[in-house]
Protein backbone atom coordinates (compact mmCIF):
# COMPACT_ATOMS: atom_id res chain seq x y z
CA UNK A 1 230.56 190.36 17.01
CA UNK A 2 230.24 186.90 15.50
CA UNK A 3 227.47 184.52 15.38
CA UNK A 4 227.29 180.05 15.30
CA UNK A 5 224.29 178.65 13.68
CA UNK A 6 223.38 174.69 13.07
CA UNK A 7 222.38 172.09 15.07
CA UNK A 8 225.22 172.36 18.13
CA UNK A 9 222.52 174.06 19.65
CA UNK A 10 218.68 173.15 19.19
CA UNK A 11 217.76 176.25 20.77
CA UNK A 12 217.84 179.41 23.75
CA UNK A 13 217.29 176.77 26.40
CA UNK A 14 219.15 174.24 25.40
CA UNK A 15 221.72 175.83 27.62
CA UNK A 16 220.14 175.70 30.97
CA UNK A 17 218.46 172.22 29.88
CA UNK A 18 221.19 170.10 28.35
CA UNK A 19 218.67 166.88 27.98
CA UNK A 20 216.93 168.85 25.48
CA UNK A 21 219.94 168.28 22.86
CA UNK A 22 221.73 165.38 24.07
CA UNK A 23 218.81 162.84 23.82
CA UNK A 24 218.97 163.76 20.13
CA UNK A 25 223.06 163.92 20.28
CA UNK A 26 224.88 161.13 18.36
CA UNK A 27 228.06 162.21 20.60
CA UNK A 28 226.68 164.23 23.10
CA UNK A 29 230.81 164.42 24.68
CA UNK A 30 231.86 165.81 21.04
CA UNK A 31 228.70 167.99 21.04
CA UNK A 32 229.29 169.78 24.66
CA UNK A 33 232.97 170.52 23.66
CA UNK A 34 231.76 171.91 20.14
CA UNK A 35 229.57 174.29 21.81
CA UNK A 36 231.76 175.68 24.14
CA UNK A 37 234.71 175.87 21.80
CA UNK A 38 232.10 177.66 19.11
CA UNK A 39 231.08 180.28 21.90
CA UNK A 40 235.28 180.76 23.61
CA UNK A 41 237.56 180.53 20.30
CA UNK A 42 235.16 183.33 18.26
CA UNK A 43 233.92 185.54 21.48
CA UNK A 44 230.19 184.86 20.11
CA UNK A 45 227.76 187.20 20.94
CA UNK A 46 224.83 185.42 19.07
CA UNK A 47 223.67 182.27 18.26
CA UNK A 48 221.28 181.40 15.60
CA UNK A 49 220.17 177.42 16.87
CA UNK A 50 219.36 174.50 14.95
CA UNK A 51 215.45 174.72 15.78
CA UNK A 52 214.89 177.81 17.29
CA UNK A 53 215.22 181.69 17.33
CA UNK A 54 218.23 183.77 17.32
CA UNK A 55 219.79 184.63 20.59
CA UNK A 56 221.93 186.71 22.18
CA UNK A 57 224.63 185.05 24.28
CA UNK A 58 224.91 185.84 27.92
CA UNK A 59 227.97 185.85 30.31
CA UNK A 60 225.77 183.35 32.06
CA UNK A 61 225.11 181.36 29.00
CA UNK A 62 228.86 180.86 28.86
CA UNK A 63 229.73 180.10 32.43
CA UNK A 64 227.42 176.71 31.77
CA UNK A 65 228.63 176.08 29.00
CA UNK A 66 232.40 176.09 30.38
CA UNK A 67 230.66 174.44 33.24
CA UNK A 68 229.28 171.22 30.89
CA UNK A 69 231.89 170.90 28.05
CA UNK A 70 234.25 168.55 28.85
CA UNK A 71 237.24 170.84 29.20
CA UNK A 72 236.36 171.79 32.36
């Protein structure tokens, strides 16, 4: 089990609401790659956000974020 933390996430529903990060995103392409990369290279199972509570990471969570990163 591994866990992210920092600010490539602000927080739980960041995932299902991407505005909520990328209108504060300096390189919101970078940023969507980051995320998914963070979650699919280390099989993370929770995330500690930016500016929010710790989460646990569902196989839904990571089908959007595959579905927004720009390796997809």
């Amino acid at each position: 089990m591994y866990c992210t933390e920092g600010d490539i996430f602000e927080n739980e529903y960041d995932i299902e609401d991407p505005s909520q990060w990328k209108a504060v995103s300096y390189q919101p392409e970078v940023q969507s790659t980051s995320r998914y990369n963070a979650v699919n290279q280390f099989n993370v199972s929770f995330i500690i956000p930016g500016h929010g509570a710790m989460f646990q990471l569902t196989e839904d969570h990571k089908t959007l974020l595959k579905n927004q990163s720009s390796l997809s």
